[in-house]
N, C-alpha and C. Protein backbone atom coordinates (compact mmCIF):
# COMPACT_ATOMS: atom_id res chain seq x y z
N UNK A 1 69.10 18.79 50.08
CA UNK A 1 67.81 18.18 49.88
C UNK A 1 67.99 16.67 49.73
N UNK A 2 66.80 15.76 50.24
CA UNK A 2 67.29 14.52 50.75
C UNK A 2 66.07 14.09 49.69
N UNK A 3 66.66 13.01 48.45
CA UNK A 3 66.03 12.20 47.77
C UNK A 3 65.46 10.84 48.27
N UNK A 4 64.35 10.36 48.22
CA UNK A 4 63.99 9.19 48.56
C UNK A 4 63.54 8.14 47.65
N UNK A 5 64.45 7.06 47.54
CA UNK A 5 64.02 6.27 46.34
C UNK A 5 62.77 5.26 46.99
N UNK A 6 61.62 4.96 45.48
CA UNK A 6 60.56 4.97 45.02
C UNK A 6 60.36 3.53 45.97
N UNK A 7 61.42 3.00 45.94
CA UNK A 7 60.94 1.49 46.66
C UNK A 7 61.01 1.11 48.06
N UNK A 8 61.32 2.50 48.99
CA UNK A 8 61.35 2.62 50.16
C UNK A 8 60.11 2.95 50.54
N UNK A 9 59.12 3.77 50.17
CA UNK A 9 57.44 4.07 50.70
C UNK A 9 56.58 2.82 49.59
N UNK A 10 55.38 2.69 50.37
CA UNK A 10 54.24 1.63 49.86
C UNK A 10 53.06 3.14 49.38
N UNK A 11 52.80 2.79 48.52
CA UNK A 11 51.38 3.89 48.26
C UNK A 11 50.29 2.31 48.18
N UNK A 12 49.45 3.11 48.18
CA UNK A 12 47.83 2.34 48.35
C UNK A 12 47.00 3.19 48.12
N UNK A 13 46.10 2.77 46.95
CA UNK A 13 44.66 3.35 46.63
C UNK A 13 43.63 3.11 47.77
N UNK A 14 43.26 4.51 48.07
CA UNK A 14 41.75 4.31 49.13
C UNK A 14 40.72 4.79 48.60
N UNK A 15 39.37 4.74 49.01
CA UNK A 15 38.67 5.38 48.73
C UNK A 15 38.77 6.71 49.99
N UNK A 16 38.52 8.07 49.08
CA UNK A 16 38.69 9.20 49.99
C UNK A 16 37.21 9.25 50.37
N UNK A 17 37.45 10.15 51.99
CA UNK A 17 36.15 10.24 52.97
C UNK A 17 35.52 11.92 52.40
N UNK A 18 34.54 11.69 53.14
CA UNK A 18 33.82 13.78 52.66
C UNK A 18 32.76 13.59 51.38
N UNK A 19 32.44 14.51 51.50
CA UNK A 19 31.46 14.84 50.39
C UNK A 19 32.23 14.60 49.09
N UNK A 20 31.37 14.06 47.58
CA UNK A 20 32.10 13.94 46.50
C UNK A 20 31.10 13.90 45.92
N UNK A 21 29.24 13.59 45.93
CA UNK A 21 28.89 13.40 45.22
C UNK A 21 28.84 11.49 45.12
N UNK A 22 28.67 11.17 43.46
CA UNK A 22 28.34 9.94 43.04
C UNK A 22 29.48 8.98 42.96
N UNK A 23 30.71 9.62 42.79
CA UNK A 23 32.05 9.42 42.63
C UNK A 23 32.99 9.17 43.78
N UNK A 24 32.61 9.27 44.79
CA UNK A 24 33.41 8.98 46.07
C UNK A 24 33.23 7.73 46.69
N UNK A 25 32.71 7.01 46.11
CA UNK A 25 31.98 5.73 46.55
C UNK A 25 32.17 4.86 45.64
N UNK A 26 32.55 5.20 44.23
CA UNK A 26 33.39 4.29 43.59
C UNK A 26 34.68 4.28 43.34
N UNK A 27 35.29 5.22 43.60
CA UNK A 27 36.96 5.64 42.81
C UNK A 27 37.85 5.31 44.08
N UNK A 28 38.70 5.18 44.24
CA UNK A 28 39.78 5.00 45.03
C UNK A 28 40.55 6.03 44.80
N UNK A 29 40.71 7.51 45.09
CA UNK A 29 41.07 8.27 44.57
C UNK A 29 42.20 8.63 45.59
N UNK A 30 41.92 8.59 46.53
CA UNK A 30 42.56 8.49 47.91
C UNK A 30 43.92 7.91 48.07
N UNK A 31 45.32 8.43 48.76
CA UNK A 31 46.43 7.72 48.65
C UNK A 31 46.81 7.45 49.90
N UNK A 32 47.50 6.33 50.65
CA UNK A 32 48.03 5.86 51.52
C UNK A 32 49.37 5.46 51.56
N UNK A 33 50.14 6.56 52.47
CA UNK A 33 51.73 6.31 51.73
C UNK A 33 51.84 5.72 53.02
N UNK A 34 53.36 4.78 53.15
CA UNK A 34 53.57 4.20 54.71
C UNK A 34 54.91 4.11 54.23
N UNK A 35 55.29 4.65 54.95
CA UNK A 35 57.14 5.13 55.03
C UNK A 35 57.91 4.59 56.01
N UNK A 36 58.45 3.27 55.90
CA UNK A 36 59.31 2.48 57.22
C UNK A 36 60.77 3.50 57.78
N UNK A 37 60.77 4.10 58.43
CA UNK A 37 61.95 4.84 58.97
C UNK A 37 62.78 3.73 58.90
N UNK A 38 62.54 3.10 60.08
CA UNK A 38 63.94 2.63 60.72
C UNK A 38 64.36 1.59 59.62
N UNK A 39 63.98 1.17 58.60
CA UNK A 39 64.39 0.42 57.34
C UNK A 39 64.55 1.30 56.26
N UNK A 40 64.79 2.21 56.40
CA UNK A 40 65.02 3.35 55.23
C UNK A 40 66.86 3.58 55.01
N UNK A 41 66.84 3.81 53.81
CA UNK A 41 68.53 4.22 53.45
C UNK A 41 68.96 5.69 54.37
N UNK A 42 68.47 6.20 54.59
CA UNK A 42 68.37 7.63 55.40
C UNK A 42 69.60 7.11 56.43
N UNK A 43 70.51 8.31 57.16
CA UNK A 43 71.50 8.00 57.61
C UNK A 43 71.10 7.73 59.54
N UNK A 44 71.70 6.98 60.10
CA UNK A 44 71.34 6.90 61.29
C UNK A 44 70.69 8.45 62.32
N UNK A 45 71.83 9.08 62.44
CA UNK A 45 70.94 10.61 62.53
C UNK A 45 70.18 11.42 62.11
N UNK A 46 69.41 10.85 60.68
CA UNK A 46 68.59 11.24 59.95
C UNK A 46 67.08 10.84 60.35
N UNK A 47 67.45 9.34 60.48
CA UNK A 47 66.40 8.83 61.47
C UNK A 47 66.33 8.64 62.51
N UNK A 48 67.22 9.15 63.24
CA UNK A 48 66.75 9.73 64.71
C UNK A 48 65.64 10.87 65.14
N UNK A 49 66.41 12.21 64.00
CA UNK A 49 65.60 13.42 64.40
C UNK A 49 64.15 13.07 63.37
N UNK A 50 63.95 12.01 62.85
CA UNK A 50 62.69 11.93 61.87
C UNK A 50 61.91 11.40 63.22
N UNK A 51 62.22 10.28 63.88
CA UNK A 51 61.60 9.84 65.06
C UNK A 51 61.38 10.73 66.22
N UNK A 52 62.41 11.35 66.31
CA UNK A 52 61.69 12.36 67.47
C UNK A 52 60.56 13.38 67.52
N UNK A 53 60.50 13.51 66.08
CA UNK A 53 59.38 14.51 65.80
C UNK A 53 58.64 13.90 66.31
N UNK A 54 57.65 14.90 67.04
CA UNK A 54 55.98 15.10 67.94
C UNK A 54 55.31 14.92 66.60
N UNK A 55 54.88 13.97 66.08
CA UNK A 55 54.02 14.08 65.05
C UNK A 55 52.93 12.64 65.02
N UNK A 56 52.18 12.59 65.48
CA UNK A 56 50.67 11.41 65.06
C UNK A 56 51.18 10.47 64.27
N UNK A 57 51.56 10.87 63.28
CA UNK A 57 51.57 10.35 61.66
C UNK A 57 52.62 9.29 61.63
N UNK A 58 53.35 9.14 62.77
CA UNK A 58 54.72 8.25 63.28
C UNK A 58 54.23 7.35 64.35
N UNK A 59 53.99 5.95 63.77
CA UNK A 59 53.82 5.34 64.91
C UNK A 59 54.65 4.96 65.64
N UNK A 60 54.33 3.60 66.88
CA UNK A 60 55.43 3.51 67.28
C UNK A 60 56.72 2.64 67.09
N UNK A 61 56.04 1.72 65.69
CA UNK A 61 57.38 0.82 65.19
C UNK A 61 58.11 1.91 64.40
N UNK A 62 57.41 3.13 64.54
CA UNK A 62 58.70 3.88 63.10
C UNK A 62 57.83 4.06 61.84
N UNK A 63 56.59 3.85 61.54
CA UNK A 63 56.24 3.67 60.25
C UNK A 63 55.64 5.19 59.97
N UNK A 64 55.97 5.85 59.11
CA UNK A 64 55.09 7.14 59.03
C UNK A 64 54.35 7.07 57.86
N UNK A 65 52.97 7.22 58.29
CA UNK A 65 51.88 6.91 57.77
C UNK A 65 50.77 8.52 57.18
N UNK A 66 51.32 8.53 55.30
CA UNK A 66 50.42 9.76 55.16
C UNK A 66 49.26 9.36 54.23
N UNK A 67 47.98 10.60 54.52
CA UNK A 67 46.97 10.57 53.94
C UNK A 67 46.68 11.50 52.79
N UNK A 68 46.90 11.02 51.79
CA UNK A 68 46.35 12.26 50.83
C UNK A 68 45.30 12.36 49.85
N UNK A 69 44.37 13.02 50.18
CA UNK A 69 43.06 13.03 49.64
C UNK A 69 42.51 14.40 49.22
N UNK A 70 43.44 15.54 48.79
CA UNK A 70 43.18 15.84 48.78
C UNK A 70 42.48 16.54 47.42
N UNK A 71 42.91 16.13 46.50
CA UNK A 71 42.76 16.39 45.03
C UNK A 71 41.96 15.20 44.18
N UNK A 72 41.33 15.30 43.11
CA UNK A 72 40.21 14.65 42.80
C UNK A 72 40.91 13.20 42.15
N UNK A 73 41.87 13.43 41.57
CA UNK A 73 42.55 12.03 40.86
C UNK A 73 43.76 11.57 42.06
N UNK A 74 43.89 10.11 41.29
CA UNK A 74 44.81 9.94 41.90
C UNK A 74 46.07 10.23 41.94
N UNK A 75 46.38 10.30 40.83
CA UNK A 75 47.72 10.45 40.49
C UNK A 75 48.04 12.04 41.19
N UNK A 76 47.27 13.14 41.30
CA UNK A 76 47.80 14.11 41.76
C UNK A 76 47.47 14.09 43.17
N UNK A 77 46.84 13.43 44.24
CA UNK A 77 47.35 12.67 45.37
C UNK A 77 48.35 11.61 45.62
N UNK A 78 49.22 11.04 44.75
CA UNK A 78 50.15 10.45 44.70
C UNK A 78 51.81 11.56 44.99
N UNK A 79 51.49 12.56 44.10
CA UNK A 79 52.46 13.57 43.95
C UNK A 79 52.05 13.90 45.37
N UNK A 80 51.27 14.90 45.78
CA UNK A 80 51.34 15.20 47.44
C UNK A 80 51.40 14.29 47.63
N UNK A 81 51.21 13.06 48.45
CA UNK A 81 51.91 12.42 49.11
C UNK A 81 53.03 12.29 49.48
N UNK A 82 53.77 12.26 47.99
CA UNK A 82 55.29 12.37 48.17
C UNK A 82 56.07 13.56 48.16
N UNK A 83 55.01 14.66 48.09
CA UNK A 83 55.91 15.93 48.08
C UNK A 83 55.88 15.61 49.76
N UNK A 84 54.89 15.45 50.26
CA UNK A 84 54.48 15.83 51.77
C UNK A 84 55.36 14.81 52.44
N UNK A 85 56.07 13.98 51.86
CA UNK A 85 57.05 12.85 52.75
C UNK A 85 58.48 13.67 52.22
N UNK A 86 58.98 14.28 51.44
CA UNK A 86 60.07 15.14 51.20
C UNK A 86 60.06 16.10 52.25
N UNK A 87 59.18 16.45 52.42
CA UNK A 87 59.21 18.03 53.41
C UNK A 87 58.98 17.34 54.55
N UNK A 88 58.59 16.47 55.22
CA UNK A 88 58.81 16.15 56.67
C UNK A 88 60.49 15.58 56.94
N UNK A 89 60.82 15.08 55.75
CA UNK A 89 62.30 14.40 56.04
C UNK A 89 63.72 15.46 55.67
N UNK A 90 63.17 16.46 54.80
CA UNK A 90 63.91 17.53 54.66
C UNK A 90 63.91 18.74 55.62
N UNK A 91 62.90 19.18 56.59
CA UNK A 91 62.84 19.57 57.85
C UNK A 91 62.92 19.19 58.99
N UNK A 92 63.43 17.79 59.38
CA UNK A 92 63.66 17.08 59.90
C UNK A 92 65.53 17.04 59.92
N UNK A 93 65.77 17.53 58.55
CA UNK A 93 67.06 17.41 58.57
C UNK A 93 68.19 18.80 58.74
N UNK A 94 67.25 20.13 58.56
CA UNK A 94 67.84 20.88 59.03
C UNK A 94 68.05 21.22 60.79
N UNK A 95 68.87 21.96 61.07
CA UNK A 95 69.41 22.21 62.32
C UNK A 95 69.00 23.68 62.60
N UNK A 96 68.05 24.55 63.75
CA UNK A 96 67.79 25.54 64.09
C UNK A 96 68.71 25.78 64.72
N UNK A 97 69.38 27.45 64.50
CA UNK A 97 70.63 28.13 64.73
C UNK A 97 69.98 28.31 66.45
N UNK A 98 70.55 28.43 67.43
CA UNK A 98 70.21 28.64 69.02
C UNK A 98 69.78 29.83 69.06
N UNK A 99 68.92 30.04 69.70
CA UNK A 99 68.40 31.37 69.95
C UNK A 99 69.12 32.11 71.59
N UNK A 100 69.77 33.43 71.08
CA UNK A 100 70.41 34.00 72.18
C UNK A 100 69.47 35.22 72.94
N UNK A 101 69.72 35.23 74.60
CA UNK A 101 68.84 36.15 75.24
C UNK A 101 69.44 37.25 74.37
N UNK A 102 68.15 38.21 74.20
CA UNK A 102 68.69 39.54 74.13
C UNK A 102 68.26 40.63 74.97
N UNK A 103 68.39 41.87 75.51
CA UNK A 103 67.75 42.80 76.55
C UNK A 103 67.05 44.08 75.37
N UNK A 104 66.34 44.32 75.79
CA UNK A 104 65.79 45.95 75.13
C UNK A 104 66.87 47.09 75.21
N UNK A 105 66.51 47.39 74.33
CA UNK A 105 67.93 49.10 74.23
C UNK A 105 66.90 49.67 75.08
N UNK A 106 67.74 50.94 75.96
CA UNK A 106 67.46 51.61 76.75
C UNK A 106 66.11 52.61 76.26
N UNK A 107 66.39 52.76 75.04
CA UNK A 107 65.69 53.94 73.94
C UNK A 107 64.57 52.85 73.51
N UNK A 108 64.18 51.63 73.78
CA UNK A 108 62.99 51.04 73.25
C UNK A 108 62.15 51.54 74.82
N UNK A 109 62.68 50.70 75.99
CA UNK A 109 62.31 51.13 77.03
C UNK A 109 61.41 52.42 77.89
N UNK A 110 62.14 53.15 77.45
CA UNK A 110 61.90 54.49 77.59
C UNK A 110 60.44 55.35 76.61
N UNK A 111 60.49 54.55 75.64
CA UNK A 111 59.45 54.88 74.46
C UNK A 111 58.14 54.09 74.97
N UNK A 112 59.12 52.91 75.38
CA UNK A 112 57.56 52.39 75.90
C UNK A 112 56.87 52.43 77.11
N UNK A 113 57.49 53.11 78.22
CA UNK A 113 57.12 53.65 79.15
C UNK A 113 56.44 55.01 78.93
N UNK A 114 56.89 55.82 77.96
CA UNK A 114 56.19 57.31 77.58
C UNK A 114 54.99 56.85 77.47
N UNK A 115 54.86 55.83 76.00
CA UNK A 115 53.33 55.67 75.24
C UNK A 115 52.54 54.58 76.77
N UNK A 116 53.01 54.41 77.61
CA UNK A 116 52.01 53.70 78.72
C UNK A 116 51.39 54.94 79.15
N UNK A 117 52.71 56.17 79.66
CA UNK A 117 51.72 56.87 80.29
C UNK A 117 51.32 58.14 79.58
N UNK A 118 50.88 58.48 78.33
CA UNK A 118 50.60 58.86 77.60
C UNK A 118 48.65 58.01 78.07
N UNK A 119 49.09 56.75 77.38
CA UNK A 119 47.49 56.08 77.99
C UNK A 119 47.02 56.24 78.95
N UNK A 120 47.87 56.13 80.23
CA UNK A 120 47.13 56.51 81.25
C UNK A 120 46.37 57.73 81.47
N UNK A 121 46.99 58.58 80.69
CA UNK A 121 47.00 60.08 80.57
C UNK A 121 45.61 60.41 80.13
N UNK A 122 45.45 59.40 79.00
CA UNK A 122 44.54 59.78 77.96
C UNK A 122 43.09 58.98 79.22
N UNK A 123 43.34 58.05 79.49
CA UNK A 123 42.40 57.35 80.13
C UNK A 123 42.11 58.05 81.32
N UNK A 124 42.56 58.41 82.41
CA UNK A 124 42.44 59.30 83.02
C UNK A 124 41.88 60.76 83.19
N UNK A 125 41.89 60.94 81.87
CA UNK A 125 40.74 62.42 81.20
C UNK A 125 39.52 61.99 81.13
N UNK A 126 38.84 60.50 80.99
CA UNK A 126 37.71 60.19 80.66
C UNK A 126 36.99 60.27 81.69
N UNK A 127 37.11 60.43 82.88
CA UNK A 127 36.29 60.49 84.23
C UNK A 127 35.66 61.03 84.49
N UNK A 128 34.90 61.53 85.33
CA UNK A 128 33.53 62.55 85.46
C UNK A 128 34.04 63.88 85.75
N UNK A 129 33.64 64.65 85.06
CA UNK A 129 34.15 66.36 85.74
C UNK A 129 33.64 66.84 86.83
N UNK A 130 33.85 67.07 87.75
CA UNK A 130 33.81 67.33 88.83
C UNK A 130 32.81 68.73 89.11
N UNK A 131 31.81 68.72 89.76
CA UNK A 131 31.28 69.68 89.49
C UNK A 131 31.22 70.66 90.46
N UNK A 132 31.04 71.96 90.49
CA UNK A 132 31.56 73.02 91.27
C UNK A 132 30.02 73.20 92.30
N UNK A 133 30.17 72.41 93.98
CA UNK A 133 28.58 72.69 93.99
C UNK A 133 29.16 74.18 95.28
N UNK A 134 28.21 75.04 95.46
CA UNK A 134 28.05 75.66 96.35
C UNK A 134 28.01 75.88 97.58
């Protein structure tokens, strides 16, 4: 797990958007974190795979830019914020094991060819009965 010290992200009070009532229009409750990658202590390959991520929230000097609004104070949009900048840089830093072809066992195959024609079977009964004319 990858710690990030406090003087590497900027927070900023906003006022949050949406319905609130009387209170959304005065409070700045709203947080604006801006996270400089490529000036970060993070190790060169750390901020590589942080940059490659497909993600909006990364512009294109590198700055990753979060919104958190989602809780009524600030201070507990401060905490998400920074939980939510831990978990992009800590999934960012693991490595997905390769995924290998695999084939069906013979015995999945076979089961699932029965239950097809089992359906057909069944579907095939639903048709008009044939009627015996003279």
């Amino acid at each position: 797990m990858i710690t990030i010290p406090e003087a590497e992200y900027e927070l900023t009070a906003i006022r949050a958007q949406g319905a609130g009532g009387q209170n959304v229009n005065k409070v700045s409750s709203a947080i604006h974190l801006r996270f400089d990658i490529l000036a970060s202590s993070l190790s060169d390959w750390l901020k590589q795979r942080v940059m490659q991520l497909r993600d909006s929230r990364i512009t294109d000097e590198g700055v990753l830019v979060l919104k958190a609004q989602q809780y009524r104070t600030q201070e507990a949009n401060k905490k998400d914020a920074i939980k939510r900048l831990h978990e992009i840089i800590n999934a960012a830093n693991q490595i997905q094991s390769p995924r290998y072809a695999t084939r069906p066992t013979r015995g999945s195959q076979k089961r699932r060819l029965e239950t097809k024609m089992q359906r057909g079977h069944i579907k095939q009964m639903r048709g008009k009965i044939a009627s015996e004319s003279n």
